[in-house]
C-alpha atoms as a PDB file:
ATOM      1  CA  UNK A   1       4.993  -0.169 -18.861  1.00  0.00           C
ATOM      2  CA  UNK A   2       5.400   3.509 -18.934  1.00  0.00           C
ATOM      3  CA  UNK A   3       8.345   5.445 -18.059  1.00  0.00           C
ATOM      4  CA  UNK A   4       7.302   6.055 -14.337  1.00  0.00           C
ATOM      5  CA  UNK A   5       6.961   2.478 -13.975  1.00  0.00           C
ATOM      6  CA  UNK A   6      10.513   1.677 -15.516  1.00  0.00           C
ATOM      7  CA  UNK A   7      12.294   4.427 -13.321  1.00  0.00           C
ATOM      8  CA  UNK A   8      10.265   2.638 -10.211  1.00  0.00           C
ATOM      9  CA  UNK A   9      11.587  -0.912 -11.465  1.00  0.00           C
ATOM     10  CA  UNK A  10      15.325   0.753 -11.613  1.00  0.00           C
ATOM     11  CA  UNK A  11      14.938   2.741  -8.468  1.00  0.00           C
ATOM     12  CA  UNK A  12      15.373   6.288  -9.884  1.00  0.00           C
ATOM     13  CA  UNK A  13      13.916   8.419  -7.534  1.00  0.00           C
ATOM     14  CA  UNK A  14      15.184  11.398  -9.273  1.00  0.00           C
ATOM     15  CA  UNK A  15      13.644  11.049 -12.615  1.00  0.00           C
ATOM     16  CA  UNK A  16      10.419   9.795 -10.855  1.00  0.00           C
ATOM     17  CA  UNK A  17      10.310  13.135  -8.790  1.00  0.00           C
ATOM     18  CA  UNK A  18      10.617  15.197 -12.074  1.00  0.00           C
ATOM     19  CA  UNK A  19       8.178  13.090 -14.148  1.00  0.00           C
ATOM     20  CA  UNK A  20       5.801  13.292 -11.303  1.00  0.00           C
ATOM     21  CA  UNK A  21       6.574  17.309 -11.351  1.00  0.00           C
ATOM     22  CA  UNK A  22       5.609  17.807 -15.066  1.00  0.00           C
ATOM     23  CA  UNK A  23       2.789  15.301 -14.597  1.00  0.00           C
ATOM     24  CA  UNK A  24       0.643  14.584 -11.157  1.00  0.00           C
ATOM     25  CA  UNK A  25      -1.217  12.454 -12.936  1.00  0.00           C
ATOM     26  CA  UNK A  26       1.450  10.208 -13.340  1.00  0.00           C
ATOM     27  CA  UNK A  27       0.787   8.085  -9.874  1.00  0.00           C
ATOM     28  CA  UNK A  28      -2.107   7.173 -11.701  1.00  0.00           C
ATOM     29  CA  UNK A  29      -0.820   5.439 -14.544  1.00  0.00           C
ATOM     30  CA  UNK A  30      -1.315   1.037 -14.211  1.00  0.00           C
ATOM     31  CA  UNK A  31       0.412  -1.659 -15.824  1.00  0.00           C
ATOM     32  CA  UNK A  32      -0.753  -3.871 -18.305  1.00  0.00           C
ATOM     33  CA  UNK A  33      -1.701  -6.106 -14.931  1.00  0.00           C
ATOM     34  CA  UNK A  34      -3.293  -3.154 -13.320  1.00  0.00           C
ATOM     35  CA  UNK A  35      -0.021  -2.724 -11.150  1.00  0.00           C
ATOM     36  CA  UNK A  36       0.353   1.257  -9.560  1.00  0.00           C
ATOM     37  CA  UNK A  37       3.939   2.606  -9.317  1.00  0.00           C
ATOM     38  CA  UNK A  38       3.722   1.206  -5.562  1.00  0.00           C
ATOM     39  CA  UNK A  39       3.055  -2.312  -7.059  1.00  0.00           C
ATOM     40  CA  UNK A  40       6.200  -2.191  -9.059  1.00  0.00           C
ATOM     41  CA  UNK A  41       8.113  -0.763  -6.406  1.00  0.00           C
ATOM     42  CA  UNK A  42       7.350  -3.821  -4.182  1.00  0.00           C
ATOM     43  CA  UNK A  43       8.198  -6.303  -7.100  1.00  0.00           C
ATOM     44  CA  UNK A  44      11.423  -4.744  -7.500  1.00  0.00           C
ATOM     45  CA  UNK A  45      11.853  -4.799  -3.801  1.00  0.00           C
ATOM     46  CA  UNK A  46      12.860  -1.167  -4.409  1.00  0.00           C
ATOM     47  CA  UNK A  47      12.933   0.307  -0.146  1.00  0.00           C
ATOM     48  CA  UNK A  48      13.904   3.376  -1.119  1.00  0.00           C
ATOM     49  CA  UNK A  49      11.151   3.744  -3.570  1.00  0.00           C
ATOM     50  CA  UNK A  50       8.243   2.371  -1.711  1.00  0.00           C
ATOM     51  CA  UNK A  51       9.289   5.006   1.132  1.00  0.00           C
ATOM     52  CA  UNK A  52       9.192   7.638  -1.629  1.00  0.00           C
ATOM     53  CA  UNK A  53       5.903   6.573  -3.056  1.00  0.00           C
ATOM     54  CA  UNK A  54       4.609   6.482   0.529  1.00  0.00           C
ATOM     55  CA  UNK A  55       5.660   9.983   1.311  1.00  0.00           C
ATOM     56  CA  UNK A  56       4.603  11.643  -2.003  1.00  0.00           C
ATOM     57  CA  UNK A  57       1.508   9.997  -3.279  1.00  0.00           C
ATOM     58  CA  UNK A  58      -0.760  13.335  -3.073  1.00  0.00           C
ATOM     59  CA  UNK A  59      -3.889  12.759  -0.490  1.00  0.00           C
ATOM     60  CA  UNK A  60      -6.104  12.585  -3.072  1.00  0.00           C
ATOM     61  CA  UNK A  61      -4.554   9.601  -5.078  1.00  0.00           C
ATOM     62  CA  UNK A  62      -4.308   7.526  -1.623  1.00  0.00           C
ATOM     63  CA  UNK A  63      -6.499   5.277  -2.632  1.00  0.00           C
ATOM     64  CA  UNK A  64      -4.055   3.924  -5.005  1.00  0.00           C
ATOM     65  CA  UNK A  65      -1.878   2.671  -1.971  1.00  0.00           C
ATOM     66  CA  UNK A  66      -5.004  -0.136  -1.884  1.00  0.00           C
ATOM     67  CA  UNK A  67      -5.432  -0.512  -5.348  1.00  0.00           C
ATOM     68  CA  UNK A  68      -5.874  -4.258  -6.882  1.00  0.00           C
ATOM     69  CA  UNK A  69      -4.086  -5.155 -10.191  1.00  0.00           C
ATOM     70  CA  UNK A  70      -5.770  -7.822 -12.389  1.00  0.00           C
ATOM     71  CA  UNK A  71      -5.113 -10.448  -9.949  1.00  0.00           C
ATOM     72  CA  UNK A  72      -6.578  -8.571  -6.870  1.00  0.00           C
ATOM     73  CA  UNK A  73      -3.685  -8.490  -4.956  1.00  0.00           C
ATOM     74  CA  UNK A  74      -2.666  -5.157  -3.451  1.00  0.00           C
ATOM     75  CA  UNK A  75       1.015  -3.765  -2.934  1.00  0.00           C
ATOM     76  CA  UNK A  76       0.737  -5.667   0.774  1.00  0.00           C
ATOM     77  CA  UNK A  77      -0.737  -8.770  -0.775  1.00  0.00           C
ATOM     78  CA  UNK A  78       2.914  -9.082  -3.071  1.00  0.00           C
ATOM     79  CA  UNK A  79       5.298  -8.306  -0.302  1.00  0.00           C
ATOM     80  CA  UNK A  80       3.555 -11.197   1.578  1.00  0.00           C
ATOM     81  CA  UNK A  81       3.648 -13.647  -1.655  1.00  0.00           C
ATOM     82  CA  UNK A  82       7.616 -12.501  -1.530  1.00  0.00           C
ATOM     83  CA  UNK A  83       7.965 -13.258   2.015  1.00  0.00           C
ATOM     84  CA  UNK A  84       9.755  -9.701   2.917  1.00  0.00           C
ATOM     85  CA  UNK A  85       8.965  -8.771   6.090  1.00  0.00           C
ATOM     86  CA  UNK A  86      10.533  -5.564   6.076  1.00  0.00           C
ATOM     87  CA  UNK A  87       8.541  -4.252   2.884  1.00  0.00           C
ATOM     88  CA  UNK A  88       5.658  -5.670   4.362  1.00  0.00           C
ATOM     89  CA  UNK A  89       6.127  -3.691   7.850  1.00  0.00           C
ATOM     90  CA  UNK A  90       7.009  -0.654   5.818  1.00  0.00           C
ATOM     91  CA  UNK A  91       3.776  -0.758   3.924  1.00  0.00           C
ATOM     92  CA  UNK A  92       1.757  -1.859   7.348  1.00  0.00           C
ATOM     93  CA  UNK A  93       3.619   1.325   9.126  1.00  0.00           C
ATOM     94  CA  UNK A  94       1.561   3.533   6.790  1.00  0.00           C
ATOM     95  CA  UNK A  95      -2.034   4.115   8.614  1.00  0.00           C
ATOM     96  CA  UNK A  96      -3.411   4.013   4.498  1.00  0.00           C
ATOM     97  CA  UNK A  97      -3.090   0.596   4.191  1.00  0.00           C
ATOM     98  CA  UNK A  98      -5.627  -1.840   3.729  1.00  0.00           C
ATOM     99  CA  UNK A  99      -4.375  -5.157   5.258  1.00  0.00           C
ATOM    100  CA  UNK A 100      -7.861  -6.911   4.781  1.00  0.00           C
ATOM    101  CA  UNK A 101      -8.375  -6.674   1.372  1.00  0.00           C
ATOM    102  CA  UNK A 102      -8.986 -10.090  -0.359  1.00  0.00           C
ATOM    103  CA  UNK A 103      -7.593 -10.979  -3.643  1.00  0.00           C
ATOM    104  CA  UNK A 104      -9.014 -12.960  -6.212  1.00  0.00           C
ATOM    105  CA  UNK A 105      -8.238 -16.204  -4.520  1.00  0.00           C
ATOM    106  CA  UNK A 106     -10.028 -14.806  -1.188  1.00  0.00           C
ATOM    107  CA  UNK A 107      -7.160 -14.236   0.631  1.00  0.00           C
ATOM    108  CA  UNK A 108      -5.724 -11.920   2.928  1.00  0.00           C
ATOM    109  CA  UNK A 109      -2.381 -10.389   3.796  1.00  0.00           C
ATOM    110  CA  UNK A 110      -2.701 -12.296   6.835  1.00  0.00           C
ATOM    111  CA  UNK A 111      -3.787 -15.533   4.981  1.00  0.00           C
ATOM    112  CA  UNK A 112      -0.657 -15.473   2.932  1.00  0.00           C
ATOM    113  CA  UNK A 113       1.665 -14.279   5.891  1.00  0.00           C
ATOM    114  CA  UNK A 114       0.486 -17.365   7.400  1.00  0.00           C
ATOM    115  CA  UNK A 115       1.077 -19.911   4.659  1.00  0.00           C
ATOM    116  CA  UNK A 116       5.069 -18.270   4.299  1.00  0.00           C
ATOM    117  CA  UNK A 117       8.039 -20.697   4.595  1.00  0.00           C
ATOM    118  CA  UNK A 118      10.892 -18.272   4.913  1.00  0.00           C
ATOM    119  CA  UNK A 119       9.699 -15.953   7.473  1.00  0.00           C
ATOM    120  CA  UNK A 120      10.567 -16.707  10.966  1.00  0.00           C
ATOM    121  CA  UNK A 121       7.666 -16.964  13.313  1.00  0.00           C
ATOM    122  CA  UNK A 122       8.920 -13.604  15.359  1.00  0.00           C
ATOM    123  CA  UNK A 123       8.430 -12.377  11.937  1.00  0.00           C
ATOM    124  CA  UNK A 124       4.943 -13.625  11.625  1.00  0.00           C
ATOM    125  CA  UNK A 125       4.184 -12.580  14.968  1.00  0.00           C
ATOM    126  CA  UNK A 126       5.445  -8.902  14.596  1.00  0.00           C
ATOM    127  CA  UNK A 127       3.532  -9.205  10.925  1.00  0.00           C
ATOM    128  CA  UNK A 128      -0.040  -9.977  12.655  1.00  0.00           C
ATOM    129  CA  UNK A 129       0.603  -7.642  15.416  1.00  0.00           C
ATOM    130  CA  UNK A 130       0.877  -5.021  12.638  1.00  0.00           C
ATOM    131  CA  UNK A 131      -1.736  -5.751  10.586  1.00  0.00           C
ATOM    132  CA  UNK A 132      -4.047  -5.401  14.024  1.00  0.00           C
ATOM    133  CA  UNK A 133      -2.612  -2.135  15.003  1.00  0.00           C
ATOM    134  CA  UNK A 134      -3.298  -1.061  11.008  1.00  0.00           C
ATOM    135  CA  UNK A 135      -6.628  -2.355  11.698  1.00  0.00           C
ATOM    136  CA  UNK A 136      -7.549  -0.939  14.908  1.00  0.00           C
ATOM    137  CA  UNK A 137      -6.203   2.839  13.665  1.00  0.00           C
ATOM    138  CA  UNK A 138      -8.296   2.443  10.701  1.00  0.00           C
ATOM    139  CA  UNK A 139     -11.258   1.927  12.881  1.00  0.00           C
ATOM    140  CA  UNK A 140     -10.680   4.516  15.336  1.00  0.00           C
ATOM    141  CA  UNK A 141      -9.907   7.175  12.154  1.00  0.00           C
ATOM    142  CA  UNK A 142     -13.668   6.019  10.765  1.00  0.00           C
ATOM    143  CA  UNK A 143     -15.389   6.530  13.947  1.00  0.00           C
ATOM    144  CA  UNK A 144     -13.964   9.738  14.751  1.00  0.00           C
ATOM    145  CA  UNK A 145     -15.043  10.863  11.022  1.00  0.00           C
ATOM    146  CA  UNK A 146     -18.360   9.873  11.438  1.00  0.00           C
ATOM    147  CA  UNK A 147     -18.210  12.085  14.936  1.00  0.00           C
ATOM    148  CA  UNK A 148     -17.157  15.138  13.199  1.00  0.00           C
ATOM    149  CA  UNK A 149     -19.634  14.682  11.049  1.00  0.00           C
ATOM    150  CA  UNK A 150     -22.449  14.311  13.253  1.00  0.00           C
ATOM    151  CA  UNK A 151     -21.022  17.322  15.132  1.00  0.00           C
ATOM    152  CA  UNK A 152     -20.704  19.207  11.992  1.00  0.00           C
ATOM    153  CA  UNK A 153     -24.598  18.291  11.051  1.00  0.00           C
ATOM    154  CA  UNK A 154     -25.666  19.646  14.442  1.00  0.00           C
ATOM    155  CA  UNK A 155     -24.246  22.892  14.064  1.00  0.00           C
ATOM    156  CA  UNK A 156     -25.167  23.715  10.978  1.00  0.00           C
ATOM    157  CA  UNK A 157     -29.042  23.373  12.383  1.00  0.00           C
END
């Protein structure tokens, strides 16, 4: 693990802000698992940290919010396997997020959400109803790229 990753497991925000100062590239940086920052963050069920993470993770590095350590499994894929609906409904708040993905073992956010024991249903319930708002934004957000697109094509004619 590299020092980002230990100041993510021990919630310093502080020295993560300055590391990530002298070095962008930082956000980058995986586990031996393949685990981003944001992976860690979950694991630790660090709050404060994912929010940070979600906040600063530079536009160009969002893909990383969807990344897939060794296992598959994105940050969204661990809250579920922890059963903590309020880092999952932190991480389904953010428009970024991929609640679809399928890990190695074919299975959803959903698919796990589904299977938990300690949620409540209201909690399941509020869960799905996220992940289909998530979806339905990230729909909407492709179509009206591809429109700009198209509009942009035509005027360049």
């Amino acid at each position: 693990m590299y020092a980002f990753h230990i100041a993510t497991q021990n919630g310093d925000i502080k020295i993560m802000e300055k590391l990530s100062t002298v070095c962008p590239d930082v956000f980058e940086l995986l586990t031996s698992n393949g685990q981003t920052a944001l992976h860690v963050a979950v694991r630790s069920r660090k709050k404060d940290v994912i929010e940070f993470l979600l906040k600063t993770l530079p536009s160009d590095l969002s893909l990383l919010i969807n990344k897939q350590d060794k296992d598959g499994n994105t940050a969204l894929h661990l809250a579920c396997n922890l059963e903590d609906h309020e880092i999952i409904c932190m991480l389904l708040h953010d428009e970024r997020v991929n609640g679809f993905a399928l890990n190695k073992d074919g299975l959803t956010a959903s698919d796990i959400i589904q299977s938990c024991k300690n949620l409540e249903e209201s909690q399941k319930v509020s869960n799905f109803y996220e992940l289909s708002r998530n979806r339905y934004t990230n729909k909407a957000r492709k179509k009206h790229s591809k429109i700009v697109l198209i509009a942009r094509k035509e005027l360049t004619y």
